[in-house]
Protein backbone atom coordinates (compact mmCIF):
# COMPACT_ATOMS: atom_id res chain seq x y z
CA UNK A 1 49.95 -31.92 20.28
CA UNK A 2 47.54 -31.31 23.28
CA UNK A 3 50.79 -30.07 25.46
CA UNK A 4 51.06 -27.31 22.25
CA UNK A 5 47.28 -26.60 21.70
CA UNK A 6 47.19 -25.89 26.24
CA UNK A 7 49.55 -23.59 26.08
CA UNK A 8 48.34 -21.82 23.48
CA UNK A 9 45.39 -21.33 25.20
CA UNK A 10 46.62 -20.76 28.23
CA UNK A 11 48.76 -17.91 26.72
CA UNK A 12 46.01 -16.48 25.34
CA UNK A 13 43.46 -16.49 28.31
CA UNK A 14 46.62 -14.79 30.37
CA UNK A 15 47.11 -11.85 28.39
CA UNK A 16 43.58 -11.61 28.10
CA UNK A 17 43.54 -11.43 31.74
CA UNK A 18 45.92 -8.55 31.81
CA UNK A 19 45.14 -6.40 28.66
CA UNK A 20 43.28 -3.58 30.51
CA UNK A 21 40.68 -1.35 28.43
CA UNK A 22 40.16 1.97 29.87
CA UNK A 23 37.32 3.18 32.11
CA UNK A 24 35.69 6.03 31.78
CA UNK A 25 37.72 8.43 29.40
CA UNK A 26 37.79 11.96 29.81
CA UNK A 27 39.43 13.64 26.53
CA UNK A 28 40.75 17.05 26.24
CA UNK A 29 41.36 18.09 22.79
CA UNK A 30 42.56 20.93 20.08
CA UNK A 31 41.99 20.92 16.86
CA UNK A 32 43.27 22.54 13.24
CA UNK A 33 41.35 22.96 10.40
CA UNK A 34 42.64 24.44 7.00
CA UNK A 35 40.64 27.76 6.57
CA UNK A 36 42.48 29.45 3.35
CA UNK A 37 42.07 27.35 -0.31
CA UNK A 38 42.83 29.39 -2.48
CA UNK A 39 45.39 27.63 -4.02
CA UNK A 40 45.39 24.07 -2.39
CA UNK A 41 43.20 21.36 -3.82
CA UNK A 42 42.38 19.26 -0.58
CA UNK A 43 41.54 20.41 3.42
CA UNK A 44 43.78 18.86 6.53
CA UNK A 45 41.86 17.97 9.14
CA UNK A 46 44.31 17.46 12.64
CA UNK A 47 42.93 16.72 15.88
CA UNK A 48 45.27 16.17 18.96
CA UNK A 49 43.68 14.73 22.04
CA UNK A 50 45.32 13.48 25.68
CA UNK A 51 43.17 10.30 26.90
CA UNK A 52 42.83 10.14 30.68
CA UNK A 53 41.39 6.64 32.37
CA UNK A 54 39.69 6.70 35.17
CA UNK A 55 42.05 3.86 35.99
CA UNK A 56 45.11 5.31 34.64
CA UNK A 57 45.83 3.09 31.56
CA UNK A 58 48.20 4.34 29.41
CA UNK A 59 49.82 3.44 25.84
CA UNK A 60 46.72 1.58 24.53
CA UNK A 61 46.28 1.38 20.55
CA UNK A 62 43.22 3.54 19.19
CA UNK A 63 41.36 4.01 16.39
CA UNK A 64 39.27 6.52 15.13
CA UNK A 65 36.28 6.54 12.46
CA UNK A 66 34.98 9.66 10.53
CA UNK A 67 32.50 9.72 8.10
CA UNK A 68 33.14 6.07 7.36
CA UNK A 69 36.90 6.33 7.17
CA UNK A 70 38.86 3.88 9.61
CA UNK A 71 42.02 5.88 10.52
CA UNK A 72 44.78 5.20 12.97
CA UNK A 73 45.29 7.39 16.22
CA UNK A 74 48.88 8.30 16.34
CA UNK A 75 50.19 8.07 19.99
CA UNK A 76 52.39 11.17 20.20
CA UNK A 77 54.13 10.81 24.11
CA UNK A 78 54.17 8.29 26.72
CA UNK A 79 51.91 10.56 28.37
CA UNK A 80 48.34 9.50 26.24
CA UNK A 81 48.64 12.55 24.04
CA UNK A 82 47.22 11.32 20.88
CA UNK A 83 46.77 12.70 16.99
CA UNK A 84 44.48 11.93 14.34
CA UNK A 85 45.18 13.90 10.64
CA UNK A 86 43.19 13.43 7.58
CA UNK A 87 42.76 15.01 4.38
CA UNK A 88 39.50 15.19 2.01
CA UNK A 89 39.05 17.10 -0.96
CA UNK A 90 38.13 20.84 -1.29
CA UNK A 91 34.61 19.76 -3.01
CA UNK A 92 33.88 17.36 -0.32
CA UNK A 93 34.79 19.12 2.69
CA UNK A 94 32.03 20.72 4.50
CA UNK A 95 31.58 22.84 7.39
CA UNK A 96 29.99 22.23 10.25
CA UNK A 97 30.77 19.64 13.01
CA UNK A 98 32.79 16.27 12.50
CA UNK A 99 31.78 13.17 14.89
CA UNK A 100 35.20 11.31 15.04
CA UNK A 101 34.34 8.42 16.94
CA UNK A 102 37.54 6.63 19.30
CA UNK A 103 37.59 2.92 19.62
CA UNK A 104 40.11 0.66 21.76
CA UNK A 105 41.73 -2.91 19.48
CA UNK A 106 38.57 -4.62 21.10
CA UNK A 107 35.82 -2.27 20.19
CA UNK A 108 37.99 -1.99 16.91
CA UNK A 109 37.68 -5.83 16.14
CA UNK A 110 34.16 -5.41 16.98
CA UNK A 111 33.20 -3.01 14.41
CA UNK A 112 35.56 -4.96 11.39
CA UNK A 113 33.64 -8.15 12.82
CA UNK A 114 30.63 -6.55 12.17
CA UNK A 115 31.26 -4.41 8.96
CA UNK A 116 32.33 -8.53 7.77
CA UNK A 117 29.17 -9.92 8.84
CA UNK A 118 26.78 -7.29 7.28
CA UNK A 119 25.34 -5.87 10.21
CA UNK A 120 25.53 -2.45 11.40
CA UNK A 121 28.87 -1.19 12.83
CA UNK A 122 27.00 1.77 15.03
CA UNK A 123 26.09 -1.47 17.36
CA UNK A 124 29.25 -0.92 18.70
CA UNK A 125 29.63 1.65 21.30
CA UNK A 126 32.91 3.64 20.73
CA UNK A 127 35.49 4.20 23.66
CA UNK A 128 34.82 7.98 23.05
CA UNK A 129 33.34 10.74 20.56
CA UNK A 130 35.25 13.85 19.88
CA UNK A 131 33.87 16.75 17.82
CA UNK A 132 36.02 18.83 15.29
CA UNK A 133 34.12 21.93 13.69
CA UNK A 134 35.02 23.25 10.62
CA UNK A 135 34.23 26.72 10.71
CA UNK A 136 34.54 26.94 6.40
CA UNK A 137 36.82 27.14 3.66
CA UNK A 138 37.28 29.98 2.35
CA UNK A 139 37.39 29.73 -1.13
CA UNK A 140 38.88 33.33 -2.80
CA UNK A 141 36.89 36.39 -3.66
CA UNK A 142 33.79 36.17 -6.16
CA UNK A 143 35.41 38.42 -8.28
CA UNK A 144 39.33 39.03 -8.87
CA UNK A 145 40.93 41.62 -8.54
CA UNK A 146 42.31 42.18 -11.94
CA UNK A 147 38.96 42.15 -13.31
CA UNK A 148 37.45 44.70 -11.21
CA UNK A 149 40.72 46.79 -11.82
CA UNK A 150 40.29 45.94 -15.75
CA UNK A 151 36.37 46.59 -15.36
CA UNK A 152 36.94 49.93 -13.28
CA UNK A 153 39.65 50.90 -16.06
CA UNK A 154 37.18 51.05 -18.75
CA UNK A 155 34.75 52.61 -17.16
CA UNK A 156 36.45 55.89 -16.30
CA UNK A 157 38.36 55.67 -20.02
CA UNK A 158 34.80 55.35 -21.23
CA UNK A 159 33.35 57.90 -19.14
CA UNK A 160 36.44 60.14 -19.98
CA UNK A 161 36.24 59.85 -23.47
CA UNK A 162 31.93 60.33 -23.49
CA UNK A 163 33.13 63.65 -21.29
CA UNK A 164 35.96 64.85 -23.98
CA UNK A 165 33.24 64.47 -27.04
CA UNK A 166 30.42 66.10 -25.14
CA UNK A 167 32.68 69.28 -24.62
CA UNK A 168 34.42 69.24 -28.15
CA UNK A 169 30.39 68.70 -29.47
């Protein structure tokens, strides 16, 4: 049972040893933000980012959190090219500027470990923050079209007609 419970352990402290996190990031990212609701009922929210190490990691899991929402960052290429999507409804989407903060599996368990304990997640630093604006949704025109074509309508019949009786009169 001891022979078991060592080798466990010394498993564990070896690929502890050799899980690297990264050192200093640098992100480069792009970003897509629905503009045009009209006729759709929520807002997509897509960020792509490549993640470069100071000490050339690559392929580590990430995380992202935005506006209290724990979401997975897709890993797109071998490369560190990276994607985070979301959606949120057209009523609770605002514009503005969108903190989306990036967290490694260990700064990850750190904030659950947290969150579980009651204290405050924002303890935690995050790998990385990356900033997605949303310039607005634009929502339709304040007035349709086929009322203001209905409206303009009966206002030159009207104005027509108030014409014709004024001359017959």
């Amino acid at each position: 049972m001891n022979k078991i419970f060592f080798l466990c352990a010394l498993t564990s402290l070896i690929s502890v040893a050799f899980a690297e996190t990264c050192q200093k990031p640098e992100i480069v990212a792009s970003s897509y933000v629905t503009e045009d609701a009209t006729v759709l009922t929520n807002v997509a929210f897509t960020m792509q980012f490549v993640l470069k190490c100071n000490n050339g990691v690559k392929g580590i899991s990430l995380y992202a959190e935005v506006e209290g929402k724990t979401l997975p960052a897709v890993r797109l290429s071998a490369d560190n090219k990276y994607q985070i999507s979301w959606t949120e409804d057209i009523k609770k989407a605002r514009s503005g500027d969108y903190y989306i903060k990036l967290y490694d599996e260990e700064k990850y368990v750190a904030v659950r470990k947290a969150i579980r304990n009651g204290e405050d997640p924002d303890s935690v630093n995050p790998l990385a923050v990356v900033v997605l604006n949303n310039p607005g949704i634009f929502l339709g025109p304040w007035v349709n079209s086929e009322f203001l074509a209905a409206f303009l309508a009966i206002l030159v019949s009207y104005s027509a007609f108030s014409a014709k009786y004024k001359l017959l009169a």
